[in-house]
C-alpha atoms as a PDB file:
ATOM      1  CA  UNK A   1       0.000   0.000   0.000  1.00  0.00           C
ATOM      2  CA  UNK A   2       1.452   3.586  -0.896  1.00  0.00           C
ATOM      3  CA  UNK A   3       2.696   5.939   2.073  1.00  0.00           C
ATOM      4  CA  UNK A   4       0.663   8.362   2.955  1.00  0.00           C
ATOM      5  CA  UNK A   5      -2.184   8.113   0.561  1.00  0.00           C
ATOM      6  CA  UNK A   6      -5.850   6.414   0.742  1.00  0.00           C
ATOM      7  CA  UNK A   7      -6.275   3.922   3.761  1.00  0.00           C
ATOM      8  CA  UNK A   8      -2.610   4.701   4.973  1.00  0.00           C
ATOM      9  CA  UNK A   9      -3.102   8.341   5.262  1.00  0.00           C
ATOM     10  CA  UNK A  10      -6.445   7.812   7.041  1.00  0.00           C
ATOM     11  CA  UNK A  11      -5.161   5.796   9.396  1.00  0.00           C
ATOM     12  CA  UNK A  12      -1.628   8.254   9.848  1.00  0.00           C
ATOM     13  CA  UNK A  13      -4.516  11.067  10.727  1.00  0.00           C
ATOM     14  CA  UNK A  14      -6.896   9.013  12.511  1.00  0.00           C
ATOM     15  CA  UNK A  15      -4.618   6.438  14.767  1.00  0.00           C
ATOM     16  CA  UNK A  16      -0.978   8.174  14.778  1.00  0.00           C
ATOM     17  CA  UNK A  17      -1.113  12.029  15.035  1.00  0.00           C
ATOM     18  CA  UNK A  18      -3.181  11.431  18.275  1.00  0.00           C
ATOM     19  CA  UNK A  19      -1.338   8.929  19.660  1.00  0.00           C
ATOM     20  CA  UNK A  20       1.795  11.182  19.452  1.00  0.00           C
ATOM     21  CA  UNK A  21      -0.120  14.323  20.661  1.00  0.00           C
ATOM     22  CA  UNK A  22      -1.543  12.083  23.396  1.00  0.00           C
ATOM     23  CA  UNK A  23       1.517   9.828  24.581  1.00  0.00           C
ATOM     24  CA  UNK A  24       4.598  10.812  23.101  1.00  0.00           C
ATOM     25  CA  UNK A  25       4.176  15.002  24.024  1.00  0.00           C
ATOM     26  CA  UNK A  26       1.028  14.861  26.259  1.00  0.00           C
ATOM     27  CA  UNK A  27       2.529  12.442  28.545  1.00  0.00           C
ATOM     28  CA  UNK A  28       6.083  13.891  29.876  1.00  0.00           C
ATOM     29  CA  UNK A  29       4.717  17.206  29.556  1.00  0.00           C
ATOM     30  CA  UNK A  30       1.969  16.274  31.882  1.00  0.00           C
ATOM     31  CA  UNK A  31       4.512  14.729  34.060  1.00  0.00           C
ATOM     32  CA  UNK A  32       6.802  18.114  34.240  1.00  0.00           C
ATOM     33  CA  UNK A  33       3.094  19.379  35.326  1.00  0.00           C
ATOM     34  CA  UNK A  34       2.550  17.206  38.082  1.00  0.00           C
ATOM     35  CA  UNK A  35       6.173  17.955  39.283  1.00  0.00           C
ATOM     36  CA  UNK A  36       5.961  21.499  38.951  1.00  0.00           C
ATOM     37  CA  UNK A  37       2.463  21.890  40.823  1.00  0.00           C
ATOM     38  CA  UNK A  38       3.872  19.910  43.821  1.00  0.00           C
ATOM     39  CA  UNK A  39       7.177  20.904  44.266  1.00  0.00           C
ATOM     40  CA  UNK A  40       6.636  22.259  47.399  1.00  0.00           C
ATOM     41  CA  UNK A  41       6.718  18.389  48.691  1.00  0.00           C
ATOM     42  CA  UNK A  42      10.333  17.858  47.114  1.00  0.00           C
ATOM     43  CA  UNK A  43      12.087  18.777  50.440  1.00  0.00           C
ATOM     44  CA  UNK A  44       9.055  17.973  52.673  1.00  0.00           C
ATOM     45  CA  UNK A  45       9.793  15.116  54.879  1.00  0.00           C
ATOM     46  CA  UNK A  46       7.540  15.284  57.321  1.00  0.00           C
ATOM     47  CA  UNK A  47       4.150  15.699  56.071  1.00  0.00           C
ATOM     48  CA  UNK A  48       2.203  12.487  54.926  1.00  0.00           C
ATOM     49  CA  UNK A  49       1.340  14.200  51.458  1.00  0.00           C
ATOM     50  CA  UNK A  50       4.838  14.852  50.507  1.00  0.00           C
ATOM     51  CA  UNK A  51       5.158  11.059  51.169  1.00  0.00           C
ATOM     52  CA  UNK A  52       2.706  10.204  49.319  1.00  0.00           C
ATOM     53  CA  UNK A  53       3.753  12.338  46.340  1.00  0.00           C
ATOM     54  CA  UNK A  54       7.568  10.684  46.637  1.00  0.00           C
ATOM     55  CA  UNK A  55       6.305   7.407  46.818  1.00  0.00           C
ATOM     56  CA  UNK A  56       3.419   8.164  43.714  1.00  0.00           C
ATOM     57  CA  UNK A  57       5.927  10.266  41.523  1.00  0.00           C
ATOM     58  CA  UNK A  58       9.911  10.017  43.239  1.00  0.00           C
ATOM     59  CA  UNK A  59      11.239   7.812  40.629  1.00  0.00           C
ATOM     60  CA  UNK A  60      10.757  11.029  38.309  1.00  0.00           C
ATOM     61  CA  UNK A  61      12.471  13.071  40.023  1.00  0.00           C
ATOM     62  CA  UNK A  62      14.622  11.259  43.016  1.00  0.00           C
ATOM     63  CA  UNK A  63      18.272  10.925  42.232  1.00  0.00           C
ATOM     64  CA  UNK A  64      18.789  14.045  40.104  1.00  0.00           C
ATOM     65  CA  UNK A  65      19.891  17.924  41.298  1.00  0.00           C
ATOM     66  CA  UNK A  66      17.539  19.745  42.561  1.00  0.00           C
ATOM     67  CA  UNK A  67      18.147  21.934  39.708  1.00  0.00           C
ATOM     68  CA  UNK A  68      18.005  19.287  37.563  1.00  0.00           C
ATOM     69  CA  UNK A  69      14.296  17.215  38.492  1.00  0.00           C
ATOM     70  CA  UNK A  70      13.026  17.667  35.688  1.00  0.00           C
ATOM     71  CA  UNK A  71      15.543  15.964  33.499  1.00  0.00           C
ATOM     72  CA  UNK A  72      13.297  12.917  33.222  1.00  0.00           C
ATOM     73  CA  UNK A  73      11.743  14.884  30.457  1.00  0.00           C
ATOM     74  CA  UNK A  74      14.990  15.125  28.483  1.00  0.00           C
ATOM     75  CA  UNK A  75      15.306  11.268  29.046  1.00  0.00           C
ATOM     76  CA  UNK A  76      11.669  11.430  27.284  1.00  0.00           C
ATOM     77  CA  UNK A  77      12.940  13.903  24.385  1.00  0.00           C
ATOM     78  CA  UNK A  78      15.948  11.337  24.014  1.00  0.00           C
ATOM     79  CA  UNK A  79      13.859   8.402  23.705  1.00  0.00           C
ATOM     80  CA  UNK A  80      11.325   9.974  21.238  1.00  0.00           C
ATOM     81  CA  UNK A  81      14.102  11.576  19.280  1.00  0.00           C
ATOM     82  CA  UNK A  82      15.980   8.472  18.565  1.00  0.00           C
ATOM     83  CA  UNK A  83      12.750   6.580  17.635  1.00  0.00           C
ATOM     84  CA  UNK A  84      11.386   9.309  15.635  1.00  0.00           C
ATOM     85  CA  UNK A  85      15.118   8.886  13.399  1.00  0.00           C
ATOM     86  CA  UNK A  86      14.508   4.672  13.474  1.00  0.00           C
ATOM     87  CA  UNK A  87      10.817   5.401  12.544  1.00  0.00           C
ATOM     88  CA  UNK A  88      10.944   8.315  10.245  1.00  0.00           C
ATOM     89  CA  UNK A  89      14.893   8.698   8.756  1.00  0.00           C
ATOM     90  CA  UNK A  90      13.550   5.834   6.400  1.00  0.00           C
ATOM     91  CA  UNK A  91      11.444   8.588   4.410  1.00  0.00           C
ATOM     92  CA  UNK A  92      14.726   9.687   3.594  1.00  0.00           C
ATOM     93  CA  UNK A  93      15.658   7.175   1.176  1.00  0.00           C
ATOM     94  CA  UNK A  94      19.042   6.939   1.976  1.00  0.00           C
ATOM     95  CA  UNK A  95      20.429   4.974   5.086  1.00  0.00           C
ATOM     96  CA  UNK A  96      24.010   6.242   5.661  1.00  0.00           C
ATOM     97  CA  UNK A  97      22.126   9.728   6.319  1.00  0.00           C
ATOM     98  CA  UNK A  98      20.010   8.043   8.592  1.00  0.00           C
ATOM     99  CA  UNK A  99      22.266   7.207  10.937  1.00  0.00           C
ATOM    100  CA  UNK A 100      24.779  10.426  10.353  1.00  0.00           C
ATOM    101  CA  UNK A 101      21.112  12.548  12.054  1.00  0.00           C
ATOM    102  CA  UNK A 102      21.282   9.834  14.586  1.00  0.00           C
ATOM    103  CA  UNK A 103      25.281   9.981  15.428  1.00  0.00           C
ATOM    104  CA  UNK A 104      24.547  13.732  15.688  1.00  0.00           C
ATOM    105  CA  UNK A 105      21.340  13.271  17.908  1.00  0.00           C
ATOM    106  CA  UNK A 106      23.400  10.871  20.479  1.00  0.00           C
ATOM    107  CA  UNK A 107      26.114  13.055  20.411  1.00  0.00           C
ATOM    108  CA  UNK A 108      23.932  16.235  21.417  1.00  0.00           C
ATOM    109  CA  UNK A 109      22.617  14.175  24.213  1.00  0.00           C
ATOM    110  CA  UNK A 110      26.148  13.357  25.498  1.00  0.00           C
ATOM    111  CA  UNK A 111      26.979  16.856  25.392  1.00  0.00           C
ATOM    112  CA  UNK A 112      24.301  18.670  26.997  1.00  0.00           C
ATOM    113  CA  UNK A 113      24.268  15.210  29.832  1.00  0.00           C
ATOM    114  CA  UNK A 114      28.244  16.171  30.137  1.00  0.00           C
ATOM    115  CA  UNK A 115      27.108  19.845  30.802  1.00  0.00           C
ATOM    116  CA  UNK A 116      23.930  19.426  32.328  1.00  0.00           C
ATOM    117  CA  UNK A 117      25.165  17.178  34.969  1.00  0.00           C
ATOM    118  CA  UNK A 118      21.690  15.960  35.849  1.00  0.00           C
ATOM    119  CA  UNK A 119      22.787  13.303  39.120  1.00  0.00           C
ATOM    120  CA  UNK A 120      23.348  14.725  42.485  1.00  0.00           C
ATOM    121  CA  UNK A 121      27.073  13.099  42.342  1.00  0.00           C
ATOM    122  CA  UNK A 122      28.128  14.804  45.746  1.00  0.00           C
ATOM    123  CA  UNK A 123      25.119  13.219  47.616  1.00  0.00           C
ATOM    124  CA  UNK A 124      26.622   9.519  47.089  1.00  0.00           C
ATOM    125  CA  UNK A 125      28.932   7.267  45.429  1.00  0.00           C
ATOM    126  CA  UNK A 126      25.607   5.558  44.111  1.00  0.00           C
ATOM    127  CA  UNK A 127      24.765   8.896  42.393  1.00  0.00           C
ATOM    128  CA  UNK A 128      28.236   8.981  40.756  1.00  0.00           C
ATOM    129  CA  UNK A 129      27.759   5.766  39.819  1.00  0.00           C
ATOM    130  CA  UNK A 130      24.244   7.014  38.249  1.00  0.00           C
ATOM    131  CA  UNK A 131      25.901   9.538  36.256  1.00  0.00           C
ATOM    132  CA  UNK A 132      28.558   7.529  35.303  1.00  0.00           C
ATOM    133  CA  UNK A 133      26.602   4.925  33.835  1.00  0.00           C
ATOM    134  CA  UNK A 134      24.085   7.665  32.068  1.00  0.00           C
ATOM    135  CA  UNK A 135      27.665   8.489  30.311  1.00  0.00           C
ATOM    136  CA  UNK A 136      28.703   5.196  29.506  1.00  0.00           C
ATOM    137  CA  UNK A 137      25.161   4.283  27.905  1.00  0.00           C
ATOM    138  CA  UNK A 138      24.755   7.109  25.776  1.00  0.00           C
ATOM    139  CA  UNK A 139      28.835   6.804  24.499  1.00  0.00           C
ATOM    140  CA  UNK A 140      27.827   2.958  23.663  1.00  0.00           C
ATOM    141  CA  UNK A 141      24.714   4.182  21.522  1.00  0.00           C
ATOM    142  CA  UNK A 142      27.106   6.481  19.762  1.00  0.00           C
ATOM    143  CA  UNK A 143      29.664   3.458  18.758  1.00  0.00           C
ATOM    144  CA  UNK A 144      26.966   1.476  17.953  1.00  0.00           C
ATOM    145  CA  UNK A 145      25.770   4.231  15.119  1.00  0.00           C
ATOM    146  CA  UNK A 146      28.643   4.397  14.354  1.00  0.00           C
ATOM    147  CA  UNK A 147      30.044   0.549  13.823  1.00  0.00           C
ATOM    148  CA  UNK A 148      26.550  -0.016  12.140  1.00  0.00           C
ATOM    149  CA  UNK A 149      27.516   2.811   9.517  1.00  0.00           C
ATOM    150  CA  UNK A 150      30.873   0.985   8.815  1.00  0.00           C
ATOM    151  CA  UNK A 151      29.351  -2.189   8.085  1.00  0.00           C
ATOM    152  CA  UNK A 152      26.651  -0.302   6.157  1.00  0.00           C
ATOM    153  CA  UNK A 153      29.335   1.484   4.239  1.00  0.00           C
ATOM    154  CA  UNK A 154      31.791  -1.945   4.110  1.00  0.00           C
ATOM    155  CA  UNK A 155      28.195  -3.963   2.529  1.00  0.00           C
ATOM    156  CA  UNK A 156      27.392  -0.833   0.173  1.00  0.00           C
ATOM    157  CA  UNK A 157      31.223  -0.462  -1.235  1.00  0.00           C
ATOM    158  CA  UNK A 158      33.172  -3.332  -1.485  1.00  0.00           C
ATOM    159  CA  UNK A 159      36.860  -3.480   0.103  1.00  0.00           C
ATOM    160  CA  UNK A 160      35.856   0.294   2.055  1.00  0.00           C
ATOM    161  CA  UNK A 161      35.935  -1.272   5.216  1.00  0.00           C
ATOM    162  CA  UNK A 162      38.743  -3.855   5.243  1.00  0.00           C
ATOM    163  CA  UNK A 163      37.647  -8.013   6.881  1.00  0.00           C
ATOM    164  CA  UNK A 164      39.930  -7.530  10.045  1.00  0.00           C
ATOM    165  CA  UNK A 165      37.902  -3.780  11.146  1.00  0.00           C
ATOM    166  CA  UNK A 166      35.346  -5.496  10.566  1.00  0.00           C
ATOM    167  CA  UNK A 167      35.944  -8.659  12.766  1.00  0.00           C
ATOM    168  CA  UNK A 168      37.180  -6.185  15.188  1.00  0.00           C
ATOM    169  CA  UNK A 169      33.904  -4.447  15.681  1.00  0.00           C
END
């Protein structure tokens, strides 16, 4: 069936535009909502509605700076950027270009979690360890772009990539 024309188009407008307006932007913007309305429990220990809210909504927001609680929501732009490039970058036409907008997306995200510096890493060495391992994943999704593109580019032109970089990878 043809993109984006008769029954596929219907169901694109029908089915998928919601769904992204609904889950994919509705959702973690109605989350930075819900954190924003009750911050006022973030530091509350005491009171039995700020433990309520931790226990209902912490894992959004537990573990990072208190500058930083509402980097859950960049977690949520990461996730929905990457797809989008999987789900979309095939309109393209061209695969190597693909994954170039992807290597650049990742590597955004390492910079601004380099600079932002979301984790709390003076609270704990399990918070260092939380940063550190938000670093570690995001540098593996970058050399996996990027060893997919060489054996893209080593399958597309024969002898680019030589057998041994290849077993290497």
């Amino acid at each position: 069936e043809p993109c984006f024309k008769g029954q596929h188009l219907t169901y694109v407008l029908l089915l998928t535009v919601p769904q992204l307006i609904l889950w994919v932007t509705g959702l973690p913007l109605v989350a930075l909502a819900i954190l924003r309305h009750n911050k006022q429990h973030f530091d509350d220990s005491e009171t039995k509605a700020a433990a309520d809210f931790r226990i209902r909504y912490g894992l959004l927001y537990m573990g990072y700076r208190n500058e930083r609680r509402w980097w859950e929501l960049m977690i949520a732009v990461r996730k929905v950027t990457i797809v989008a490039i999987a789900t979309f970058g095939t309109l393209l036409g061209v695969v190597d270009l693909q994954v170039f907008i992807a290597l650049f997306a990742v590597f955004v995200f390492l910079l601004m979690h380099a600079y932002g510096k979301p984790f709390d890493v003076n609270r704990s060495e399990a918070h260092a360890v939380l940063h550190k391992l938000e670093f570690s994943g995001l540098a593996l999704c970058f050399a996996t772009f990027w060893g997919g593109l060489l054996f893209f580019l080593g399958k597309e032109k024969i002898g680019s990539v030589n057998k041994s970089t290849k077993d290497f990878l």
